[in-house]
PDB file of N, CA and C in Angstrom:
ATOM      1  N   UNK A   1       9.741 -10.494  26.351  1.00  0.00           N
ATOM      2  CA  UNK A   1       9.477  -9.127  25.911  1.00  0.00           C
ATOM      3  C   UNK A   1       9.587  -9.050  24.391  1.00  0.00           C
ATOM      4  N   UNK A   2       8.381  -8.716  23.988  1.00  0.00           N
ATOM      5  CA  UNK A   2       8.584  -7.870  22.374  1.00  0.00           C
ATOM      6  C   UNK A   2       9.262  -7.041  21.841  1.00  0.00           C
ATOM      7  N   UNK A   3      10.282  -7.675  20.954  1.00  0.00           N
ATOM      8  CA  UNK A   3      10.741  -6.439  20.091  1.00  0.00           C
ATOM      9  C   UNK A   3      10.835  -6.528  18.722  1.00  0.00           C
ATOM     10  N   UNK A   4      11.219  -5.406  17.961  1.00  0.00           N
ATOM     11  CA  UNK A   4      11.307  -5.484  16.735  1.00  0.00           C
ATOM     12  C   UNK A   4      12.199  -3.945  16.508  1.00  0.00           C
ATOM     13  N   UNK A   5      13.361  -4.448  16.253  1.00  0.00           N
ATOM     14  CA  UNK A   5      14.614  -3.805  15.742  1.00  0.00           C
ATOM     15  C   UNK A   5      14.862  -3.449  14.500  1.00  0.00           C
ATOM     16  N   UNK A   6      14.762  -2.273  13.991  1.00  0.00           N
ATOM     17  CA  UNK A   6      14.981  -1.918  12.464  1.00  0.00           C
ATOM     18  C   UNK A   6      16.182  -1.085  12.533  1.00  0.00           C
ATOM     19  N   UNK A   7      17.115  -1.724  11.761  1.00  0.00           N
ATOM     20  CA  UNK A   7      18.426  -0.592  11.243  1.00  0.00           C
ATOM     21  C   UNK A   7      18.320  -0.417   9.713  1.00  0.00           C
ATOM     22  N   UNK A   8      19.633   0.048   9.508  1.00  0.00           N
ATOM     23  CA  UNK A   8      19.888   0.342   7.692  1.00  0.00           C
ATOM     24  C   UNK A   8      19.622   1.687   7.500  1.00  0.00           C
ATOM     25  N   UNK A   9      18.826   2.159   7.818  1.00  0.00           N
ATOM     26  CA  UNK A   9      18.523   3.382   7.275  1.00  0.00           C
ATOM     27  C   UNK A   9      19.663   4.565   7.324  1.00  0.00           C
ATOM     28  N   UNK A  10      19.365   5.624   6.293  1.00  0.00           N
ATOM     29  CA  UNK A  10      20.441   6.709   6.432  1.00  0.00           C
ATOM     30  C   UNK A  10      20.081   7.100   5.383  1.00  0.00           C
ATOM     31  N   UNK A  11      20.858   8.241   4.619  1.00  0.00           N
ATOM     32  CA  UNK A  11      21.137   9.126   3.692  1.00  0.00           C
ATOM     33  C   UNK A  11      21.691   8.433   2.517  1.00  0.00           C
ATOM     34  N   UNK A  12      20.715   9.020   1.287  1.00  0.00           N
ATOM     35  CA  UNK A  12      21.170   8.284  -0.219  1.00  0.00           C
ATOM     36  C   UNK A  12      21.229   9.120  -0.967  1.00  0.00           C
ATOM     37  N   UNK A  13      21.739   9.230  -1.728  1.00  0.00           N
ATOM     38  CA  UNK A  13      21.449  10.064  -3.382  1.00  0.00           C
ATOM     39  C   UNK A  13      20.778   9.556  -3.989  1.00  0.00           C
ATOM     40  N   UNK A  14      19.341  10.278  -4.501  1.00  0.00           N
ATOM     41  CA  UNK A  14      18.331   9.255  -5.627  1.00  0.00           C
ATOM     42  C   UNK A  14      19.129   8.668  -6.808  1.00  0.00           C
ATOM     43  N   UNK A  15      18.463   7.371  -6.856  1.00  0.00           N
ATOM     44  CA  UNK A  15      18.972   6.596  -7.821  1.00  0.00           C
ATOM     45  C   UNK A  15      19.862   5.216  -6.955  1.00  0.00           C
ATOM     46  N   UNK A  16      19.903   5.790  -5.871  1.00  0.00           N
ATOM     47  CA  UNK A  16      20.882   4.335  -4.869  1.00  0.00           C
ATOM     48  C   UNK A  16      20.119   3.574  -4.091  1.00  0.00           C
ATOM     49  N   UNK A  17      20.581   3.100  -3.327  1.00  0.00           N
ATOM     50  CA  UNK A  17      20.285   1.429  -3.156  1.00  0.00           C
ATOM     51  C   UNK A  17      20.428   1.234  -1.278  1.00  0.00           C
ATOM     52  N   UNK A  18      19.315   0.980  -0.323  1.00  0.00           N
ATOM     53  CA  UNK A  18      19.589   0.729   0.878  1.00  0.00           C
ATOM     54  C   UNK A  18      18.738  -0.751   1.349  1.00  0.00           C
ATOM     55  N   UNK A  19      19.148  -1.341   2.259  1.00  0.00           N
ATOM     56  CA  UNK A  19      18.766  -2.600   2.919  1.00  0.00           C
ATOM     57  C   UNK A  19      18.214  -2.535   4.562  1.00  0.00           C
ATOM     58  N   UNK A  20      17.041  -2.131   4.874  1.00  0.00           N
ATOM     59  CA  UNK A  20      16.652  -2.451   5.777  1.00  0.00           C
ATOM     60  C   UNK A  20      16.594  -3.890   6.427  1.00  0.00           C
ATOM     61  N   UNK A  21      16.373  -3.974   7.765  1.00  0.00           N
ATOM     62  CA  UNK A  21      16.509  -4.855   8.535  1.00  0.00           C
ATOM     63  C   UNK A  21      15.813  -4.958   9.562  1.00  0.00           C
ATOM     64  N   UNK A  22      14.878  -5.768   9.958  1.00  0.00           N
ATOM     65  CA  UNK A  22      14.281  -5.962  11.322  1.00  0.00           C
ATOM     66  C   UNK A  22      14.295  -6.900  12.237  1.00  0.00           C
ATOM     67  N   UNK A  23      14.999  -7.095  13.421  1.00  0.00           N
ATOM     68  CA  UNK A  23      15.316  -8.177  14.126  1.00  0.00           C
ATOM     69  C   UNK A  23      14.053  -8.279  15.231  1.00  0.00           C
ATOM     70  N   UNK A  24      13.439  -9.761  15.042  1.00  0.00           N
ATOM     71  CA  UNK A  24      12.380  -9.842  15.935  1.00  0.00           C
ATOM     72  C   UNK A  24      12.470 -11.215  17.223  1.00  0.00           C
ATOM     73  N   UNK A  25      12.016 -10.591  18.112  1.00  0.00           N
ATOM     74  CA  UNK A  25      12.263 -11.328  19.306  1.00  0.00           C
ATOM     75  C   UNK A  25      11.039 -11.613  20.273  1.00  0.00           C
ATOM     76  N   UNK A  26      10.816 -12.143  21.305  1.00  0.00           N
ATOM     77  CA  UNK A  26       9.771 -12.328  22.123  1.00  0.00           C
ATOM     78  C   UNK A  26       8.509 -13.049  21.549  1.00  0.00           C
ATOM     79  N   UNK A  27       8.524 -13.171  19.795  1.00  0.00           N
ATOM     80  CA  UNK A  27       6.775 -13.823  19.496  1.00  0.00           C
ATOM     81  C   UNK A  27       7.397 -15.179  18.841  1.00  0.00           C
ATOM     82  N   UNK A  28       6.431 -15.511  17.839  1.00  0.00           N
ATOM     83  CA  UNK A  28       6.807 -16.670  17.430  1.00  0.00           C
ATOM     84  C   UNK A  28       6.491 -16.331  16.057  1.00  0.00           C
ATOM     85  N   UNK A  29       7.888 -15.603  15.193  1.00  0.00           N
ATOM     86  CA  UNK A  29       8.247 -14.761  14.386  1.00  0.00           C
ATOM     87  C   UNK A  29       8.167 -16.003  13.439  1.00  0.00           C
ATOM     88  N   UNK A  30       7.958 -17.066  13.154  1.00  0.00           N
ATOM     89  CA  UNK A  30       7.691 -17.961  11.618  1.00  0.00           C
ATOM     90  C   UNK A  30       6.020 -18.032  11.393  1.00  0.00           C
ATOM     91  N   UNK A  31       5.451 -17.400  12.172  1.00  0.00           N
ATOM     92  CA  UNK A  31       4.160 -17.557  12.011  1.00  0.00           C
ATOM     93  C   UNK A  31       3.060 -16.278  11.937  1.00  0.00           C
ATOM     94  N   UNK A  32       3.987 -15.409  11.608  1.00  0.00           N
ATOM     95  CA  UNK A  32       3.943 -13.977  11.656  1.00  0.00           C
ATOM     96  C   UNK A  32       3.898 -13.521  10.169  1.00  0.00           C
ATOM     97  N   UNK A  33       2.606 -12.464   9.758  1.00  0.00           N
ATOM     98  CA  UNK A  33       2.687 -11.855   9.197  1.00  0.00           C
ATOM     99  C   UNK A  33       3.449 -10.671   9.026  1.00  0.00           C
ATOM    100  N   UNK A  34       4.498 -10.439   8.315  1.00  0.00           N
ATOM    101  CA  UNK A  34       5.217  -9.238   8.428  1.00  0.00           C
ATOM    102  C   UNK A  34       5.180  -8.432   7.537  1.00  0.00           C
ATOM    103  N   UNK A  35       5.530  -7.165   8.182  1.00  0.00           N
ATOM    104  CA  UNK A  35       5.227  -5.911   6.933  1.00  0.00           C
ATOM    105  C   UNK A  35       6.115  -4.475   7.480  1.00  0.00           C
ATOM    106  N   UNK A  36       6.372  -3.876   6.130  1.00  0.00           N
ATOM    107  CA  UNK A  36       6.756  -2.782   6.254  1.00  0.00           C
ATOM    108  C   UNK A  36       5.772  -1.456   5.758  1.00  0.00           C
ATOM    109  N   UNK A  37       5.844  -0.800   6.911  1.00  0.00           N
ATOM    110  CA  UNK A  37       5.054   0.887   6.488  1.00  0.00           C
ATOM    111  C   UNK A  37       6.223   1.538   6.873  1.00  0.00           C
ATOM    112  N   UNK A  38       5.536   3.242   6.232  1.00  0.00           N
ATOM    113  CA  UNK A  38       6.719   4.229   6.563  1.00  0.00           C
ATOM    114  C   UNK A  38       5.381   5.375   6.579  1.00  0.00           C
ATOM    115  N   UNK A  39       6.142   6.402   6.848  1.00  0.00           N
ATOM    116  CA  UNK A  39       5.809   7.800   7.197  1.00  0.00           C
ATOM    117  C   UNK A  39       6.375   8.617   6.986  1.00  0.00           C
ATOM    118  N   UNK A  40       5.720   9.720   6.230  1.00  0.00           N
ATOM    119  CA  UNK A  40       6.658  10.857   5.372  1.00  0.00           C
ATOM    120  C   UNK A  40       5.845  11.954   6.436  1.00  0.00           C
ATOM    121  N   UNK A  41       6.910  13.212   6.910  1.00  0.00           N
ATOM    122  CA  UNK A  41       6.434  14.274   7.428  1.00  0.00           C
ATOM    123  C   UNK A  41       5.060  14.840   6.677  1.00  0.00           C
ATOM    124  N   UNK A  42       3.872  15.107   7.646  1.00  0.00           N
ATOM    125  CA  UNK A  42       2.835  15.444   7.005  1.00  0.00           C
ATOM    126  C   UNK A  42       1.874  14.320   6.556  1.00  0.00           C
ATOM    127  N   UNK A  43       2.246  13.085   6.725  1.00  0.00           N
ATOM    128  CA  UNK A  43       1.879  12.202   5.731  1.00  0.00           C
ATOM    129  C   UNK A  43       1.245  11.230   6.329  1.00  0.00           C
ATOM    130  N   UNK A  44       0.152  10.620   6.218  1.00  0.00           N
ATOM    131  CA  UNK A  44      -0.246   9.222   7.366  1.00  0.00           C
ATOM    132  C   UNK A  44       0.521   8.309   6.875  1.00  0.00           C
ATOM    133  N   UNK A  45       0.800   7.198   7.905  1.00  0.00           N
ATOM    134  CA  UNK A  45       1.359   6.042   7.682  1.00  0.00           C
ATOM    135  C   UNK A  45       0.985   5.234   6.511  1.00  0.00           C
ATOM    136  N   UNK A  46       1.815   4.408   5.796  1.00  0.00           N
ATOM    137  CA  UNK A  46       1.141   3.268   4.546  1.00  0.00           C
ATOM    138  C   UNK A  46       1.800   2.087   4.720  1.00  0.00           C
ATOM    139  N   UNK A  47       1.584   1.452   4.167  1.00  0.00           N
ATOM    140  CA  UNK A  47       1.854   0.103   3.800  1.00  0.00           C
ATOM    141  C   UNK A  47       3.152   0.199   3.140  1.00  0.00           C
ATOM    142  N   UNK A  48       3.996  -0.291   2.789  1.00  0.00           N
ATOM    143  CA  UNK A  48       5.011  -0.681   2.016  1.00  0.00           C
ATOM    144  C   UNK A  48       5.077  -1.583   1.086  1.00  0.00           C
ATOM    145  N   UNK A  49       5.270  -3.098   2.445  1.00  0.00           N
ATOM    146  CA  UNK A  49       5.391  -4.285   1.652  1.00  0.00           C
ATOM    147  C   UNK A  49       5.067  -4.899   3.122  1.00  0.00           C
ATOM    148  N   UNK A  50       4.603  -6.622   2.525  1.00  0.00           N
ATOM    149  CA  UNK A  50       3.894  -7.602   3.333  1.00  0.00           C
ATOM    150  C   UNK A  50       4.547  -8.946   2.562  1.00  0.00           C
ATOM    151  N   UNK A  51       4.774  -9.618   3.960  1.00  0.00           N
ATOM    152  CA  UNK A  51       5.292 -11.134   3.270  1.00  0.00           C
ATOM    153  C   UNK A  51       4.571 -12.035   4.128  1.00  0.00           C
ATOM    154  N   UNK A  52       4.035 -13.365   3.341  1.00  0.00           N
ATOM    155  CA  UNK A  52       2.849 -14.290   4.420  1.00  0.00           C
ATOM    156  C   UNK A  52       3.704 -15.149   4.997  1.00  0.00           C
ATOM    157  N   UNK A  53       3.274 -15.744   6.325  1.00  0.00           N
ATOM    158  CA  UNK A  53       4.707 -16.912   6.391  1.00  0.00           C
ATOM    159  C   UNK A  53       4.620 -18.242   5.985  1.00  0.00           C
ATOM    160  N   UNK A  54       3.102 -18.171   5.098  1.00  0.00           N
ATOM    161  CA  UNK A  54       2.998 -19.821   5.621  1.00  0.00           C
ATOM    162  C   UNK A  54       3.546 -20.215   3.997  1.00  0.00           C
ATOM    163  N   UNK A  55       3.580 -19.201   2.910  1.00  0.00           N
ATOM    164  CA  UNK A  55       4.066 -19.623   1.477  1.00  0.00           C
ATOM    165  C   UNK A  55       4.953 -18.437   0.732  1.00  0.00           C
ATOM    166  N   UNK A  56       5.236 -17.370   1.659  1.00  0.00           N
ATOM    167  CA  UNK A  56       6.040 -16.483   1.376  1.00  0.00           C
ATOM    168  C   UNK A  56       5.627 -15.404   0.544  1.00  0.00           C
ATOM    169  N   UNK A  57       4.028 -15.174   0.113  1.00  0.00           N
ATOM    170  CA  UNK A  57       3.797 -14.323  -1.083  1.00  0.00           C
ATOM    171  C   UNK A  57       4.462 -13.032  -0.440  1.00  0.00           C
ATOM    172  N   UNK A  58       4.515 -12.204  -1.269  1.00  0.00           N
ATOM    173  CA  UNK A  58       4.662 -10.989  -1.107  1.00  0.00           C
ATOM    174  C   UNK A  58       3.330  -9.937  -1.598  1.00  0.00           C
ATOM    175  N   UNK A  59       3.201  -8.694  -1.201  1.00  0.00           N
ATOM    176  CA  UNK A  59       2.760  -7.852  -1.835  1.00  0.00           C
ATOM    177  C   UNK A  59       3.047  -6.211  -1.444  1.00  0.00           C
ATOM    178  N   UNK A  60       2.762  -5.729  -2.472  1.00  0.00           N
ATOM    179  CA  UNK A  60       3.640  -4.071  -2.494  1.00  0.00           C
ATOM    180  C   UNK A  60       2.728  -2.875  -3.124  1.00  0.00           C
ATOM    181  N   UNK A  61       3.243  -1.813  -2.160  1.00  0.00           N
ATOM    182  CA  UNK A  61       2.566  -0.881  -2.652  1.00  0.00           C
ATOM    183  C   UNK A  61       2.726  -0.738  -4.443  1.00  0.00           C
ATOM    184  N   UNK A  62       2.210   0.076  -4.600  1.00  0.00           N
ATOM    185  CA  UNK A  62       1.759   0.517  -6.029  1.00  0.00           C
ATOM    186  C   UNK A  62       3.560   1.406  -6.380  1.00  0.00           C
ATOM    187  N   UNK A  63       3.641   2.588  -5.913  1.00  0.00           N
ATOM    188  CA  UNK A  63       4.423   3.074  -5.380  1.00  0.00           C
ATOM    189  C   UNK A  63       5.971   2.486  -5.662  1.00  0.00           C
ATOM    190  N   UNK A  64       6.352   1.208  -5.255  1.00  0.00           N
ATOM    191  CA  UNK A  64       7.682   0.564  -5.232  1.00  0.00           C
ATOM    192  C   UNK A  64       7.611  -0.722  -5.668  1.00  0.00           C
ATOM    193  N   UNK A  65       6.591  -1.042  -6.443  1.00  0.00           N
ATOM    194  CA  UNK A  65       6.649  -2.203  -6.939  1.00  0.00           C
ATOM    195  C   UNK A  65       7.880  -1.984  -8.144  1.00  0.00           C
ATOM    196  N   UNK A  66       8.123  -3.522  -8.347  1.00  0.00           N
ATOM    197  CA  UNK A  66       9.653  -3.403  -9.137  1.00  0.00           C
ATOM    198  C   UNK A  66      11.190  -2.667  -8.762  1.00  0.00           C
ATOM    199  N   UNK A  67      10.489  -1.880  -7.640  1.00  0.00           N
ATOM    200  CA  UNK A  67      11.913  -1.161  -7.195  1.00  0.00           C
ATOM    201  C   UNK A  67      12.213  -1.946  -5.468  1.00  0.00           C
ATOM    202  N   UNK A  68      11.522  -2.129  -4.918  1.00  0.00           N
ATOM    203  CA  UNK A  68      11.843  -3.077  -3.577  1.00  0.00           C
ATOM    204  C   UNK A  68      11.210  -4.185  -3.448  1.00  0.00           C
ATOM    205  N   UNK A  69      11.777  -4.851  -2.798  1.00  0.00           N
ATOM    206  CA  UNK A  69      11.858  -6.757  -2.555  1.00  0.00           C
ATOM    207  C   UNK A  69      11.687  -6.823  -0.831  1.00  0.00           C
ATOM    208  N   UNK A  70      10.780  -7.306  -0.137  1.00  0.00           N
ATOM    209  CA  UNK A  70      10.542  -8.015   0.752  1.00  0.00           C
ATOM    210  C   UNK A  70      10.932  -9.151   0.758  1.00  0.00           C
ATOM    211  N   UNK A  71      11.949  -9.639   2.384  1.00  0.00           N
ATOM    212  CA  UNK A  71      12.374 -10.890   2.332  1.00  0.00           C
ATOM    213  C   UNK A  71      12.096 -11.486   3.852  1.00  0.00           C
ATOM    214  N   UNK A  72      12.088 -12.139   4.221  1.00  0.00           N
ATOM    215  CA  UNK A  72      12.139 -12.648   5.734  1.00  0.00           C
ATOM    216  C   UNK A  72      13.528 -14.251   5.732  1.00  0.00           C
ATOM    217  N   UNK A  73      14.227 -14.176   6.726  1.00  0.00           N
ATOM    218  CA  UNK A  73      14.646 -15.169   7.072  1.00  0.00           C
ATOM    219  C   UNK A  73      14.337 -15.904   8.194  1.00  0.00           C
ATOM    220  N   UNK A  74      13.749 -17.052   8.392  1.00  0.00           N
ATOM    221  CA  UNK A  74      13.050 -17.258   9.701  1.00  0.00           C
ATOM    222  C   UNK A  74      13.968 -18.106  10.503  1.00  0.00           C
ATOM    223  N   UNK A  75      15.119 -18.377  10.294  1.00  0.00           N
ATOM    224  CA  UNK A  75      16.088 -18.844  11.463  1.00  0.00           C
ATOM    225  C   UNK A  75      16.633 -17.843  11.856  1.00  0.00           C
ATOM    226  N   UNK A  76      16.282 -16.572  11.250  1.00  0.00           N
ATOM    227  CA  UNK A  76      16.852 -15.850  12.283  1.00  0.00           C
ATOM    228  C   UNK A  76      16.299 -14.372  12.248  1.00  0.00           C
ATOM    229  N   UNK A  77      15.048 -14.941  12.480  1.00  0.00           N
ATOM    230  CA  UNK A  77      13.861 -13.996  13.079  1.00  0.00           C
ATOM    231  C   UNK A  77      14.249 -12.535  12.656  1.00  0.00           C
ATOM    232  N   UNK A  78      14.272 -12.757  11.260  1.00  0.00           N
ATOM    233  CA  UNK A  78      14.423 -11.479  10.254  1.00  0.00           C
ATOM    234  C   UNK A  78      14.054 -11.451   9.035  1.00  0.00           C
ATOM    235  N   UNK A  79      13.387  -9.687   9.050  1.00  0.00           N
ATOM    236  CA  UNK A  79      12.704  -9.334   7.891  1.00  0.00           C
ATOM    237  C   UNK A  79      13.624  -8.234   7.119  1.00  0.00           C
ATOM    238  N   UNK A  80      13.794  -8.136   5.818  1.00  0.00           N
ATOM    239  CA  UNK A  80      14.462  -7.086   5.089  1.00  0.00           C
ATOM    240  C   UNK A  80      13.683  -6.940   4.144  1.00  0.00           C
ATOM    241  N   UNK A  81      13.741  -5.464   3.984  1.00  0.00           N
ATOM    242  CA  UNK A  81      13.325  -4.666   2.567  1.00  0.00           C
ATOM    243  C   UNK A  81      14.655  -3.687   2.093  1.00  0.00           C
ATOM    244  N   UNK A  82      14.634  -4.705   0.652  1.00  0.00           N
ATOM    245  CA  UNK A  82      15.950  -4.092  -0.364  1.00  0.00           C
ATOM    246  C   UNK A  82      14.764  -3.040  -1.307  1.00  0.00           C
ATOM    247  N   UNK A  83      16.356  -1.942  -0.871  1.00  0.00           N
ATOM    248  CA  UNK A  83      15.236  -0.903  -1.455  1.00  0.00           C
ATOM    249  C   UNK A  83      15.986  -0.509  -2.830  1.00  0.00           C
ATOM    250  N   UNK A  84      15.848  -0.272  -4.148  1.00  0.00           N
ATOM    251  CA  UNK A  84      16.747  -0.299  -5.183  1.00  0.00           C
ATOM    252  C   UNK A  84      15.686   1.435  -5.909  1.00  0.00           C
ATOM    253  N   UNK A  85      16.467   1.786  -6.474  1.00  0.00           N
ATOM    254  CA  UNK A  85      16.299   2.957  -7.334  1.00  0.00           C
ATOM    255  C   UNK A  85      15.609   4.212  -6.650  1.00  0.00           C
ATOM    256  N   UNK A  86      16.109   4.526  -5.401  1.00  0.00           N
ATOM    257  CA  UNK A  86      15.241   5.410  -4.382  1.00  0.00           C
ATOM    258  C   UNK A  86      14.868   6.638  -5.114  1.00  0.00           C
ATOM    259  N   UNK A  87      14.133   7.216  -4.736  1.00  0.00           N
ATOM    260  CA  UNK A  87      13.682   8.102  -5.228  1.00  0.00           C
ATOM    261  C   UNK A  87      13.336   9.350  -3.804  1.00  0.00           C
ATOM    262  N   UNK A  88      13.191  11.042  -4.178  1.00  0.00           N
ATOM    263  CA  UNK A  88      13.026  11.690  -3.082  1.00  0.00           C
ATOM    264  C   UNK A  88      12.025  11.371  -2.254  1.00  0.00           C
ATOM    265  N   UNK A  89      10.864  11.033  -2.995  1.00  0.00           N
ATOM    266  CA  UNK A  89       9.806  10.564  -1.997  1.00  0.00           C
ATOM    267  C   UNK A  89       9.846   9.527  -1.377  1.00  0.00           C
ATOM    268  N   UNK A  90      10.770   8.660  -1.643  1.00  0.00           N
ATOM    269  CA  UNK A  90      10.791   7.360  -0.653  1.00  0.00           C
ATOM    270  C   UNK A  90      11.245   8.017   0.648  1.00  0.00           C
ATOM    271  N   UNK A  91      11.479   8.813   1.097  1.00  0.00           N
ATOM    272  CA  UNK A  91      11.938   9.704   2.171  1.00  0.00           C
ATOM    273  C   UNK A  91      10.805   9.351   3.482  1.00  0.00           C
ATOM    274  N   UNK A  92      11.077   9.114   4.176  1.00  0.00           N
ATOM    275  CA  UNK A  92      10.513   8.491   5.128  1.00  0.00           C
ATOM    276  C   UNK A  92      10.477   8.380   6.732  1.00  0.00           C
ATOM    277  N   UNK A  93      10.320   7.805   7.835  1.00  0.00           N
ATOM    278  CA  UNK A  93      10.579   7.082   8.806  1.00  0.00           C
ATOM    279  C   UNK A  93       9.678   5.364   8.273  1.00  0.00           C
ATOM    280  N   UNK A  94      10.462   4.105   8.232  1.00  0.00           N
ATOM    281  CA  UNK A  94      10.028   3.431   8.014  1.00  0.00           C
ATOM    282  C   UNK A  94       9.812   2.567   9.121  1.00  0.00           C
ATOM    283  N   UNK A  95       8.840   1.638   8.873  1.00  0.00           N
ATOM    284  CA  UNK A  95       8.382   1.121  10.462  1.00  0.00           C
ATOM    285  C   UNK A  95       8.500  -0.548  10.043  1.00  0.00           C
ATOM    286  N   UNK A  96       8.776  -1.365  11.168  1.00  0.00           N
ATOM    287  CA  UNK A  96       8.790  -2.907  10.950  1.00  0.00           C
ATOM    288  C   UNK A  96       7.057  -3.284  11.966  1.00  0.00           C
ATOM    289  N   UNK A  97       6.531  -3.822  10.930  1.00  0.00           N
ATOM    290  CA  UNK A  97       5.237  -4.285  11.625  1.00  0.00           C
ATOM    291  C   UNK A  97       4.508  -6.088  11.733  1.00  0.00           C
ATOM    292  N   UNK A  98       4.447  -6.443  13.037  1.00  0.00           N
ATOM    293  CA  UNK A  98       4.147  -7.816  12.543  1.00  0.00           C
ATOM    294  C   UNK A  98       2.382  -8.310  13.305  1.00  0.00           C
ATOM    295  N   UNK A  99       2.168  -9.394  12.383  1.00  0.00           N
ATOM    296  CA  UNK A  99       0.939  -9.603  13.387  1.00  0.00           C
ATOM    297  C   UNK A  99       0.252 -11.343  13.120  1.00  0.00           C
ATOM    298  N   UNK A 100       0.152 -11.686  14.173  1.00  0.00           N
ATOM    299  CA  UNK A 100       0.039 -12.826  14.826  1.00  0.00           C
ATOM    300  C   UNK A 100      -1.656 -12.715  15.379  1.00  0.00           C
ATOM    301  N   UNK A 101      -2.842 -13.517  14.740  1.00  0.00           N
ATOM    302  CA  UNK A 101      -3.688 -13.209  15.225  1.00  0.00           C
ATOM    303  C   UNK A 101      -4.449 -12.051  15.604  1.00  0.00           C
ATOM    304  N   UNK A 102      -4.935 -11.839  17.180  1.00  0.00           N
ATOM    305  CA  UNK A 102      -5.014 -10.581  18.062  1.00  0.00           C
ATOM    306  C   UNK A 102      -3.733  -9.378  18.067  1.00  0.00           C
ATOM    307  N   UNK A 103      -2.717 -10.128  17.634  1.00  0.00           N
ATOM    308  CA  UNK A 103      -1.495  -9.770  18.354  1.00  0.00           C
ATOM    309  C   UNK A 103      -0.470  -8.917  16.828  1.00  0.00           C
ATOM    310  N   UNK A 104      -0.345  -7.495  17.651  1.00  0.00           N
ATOM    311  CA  UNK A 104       0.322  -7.022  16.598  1.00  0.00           C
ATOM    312  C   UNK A 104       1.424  -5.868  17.412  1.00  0.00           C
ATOM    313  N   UNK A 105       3.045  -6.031  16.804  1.00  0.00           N
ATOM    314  CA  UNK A 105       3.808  -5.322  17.031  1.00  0.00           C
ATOM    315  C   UNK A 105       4.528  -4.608  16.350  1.00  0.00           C
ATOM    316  N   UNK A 106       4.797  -3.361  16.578  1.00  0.00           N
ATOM    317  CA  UNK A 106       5.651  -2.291  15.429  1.00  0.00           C
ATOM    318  C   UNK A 106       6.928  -2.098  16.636  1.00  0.00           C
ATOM    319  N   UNK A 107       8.357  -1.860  15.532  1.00  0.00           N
ATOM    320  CA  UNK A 107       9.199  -1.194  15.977  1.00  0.00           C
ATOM    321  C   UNK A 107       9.459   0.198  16.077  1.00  0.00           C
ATOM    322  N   UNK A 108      10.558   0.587  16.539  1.00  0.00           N
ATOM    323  CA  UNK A 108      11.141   2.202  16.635  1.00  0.00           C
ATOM    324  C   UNK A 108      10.912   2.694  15.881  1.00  0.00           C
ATOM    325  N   UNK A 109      10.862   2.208  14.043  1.00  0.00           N
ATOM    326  CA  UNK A 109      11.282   3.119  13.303  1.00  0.00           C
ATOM    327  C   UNK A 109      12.557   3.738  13.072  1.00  0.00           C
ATOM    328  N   UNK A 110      13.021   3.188  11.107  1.00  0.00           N
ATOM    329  CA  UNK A 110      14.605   3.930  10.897  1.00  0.00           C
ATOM    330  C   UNK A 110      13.996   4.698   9.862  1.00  0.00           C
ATOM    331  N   UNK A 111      14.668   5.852   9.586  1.00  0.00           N
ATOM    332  CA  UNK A 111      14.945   6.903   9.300  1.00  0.00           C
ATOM    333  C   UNK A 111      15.610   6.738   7.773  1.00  0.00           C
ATOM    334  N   UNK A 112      14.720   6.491   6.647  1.00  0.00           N
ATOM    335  CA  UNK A 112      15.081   6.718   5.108  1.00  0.00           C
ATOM    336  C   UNK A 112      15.158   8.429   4.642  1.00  0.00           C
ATOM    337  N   UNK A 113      16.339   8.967   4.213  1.00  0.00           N
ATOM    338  CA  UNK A 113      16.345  10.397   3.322  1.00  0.00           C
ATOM    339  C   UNK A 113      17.187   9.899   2.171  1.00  0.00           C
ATOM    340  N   UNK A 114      16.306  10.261   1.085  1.00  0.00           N
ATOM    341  CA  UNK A 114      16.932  10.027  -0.628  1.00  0.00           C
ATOM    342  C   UNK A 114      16.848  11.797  -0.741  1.00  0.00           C
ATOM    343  N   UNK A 115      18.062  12.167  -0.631  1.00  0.00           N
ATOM    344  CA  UNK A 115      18.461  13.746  -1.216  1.00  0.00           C
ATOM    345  C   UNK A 115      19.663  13.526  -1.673  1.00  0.00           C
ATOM    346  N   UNK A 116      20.027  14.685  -2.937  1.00  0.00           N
ATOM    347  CA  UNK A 116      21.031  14.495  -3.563  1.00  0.00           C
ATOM    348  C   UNK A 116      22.129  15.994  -2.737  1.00  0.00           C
TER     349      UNK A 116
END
């Protein structure tokens, strides 16, 4: 069975600092494109950040470049996005997304609010 587990999320004061996390299970998560989108009330889904597996590039929205880092650890079928200098609009539901070929899976979704 597929999953993909995202915690970290919660309540910040702009200007602070949170670490998402996505624990993935059931695929064959080193060969997986992974990525983070989010969703702001009102708002269609976007992109975040994307990491390749086969040389690690990264790439990032426009948006949070310089302020968050995409990472994956593949012994242990995990992806993180360090999120640094939040801002109100980073406010969110953020989503863990991966894809393998045909084959693509999103998690639950955690819950980013940057209010002071």
């Amino acid at each position: 069975q597929v999953q993909l587990v995202e915690s970290g999320g919660g309540l910040v004061q702009p200007g602070g600092s949170l670490r998402l996390s996505c624990a993935a299970s059931g695929f064959t998560f080193s060969n997986s494109v992974m990525r983070w989108y989010r969703q702001a009330p009102g708002k269609e889904r976007e992109l975040v950040a994307g990491i390749i597996p086969a040389d690690g590039r990264t790439n990032y929205a426009d948006s949070v470049k310089g302020r968050f880092t995409i990472s994956r650890n593949n012994a242990k079928n995990t992806v993180y996005l360090q999120m640094n200098s939040l801002k109100p609009e980073d406010t969110a539901v953020y989503y863990c997304n991966s894809k393998y070929g045909f084959s693509e899976y999103w998690g639950q979704g955690t819950q980013v609010t940057v209010s002071s």
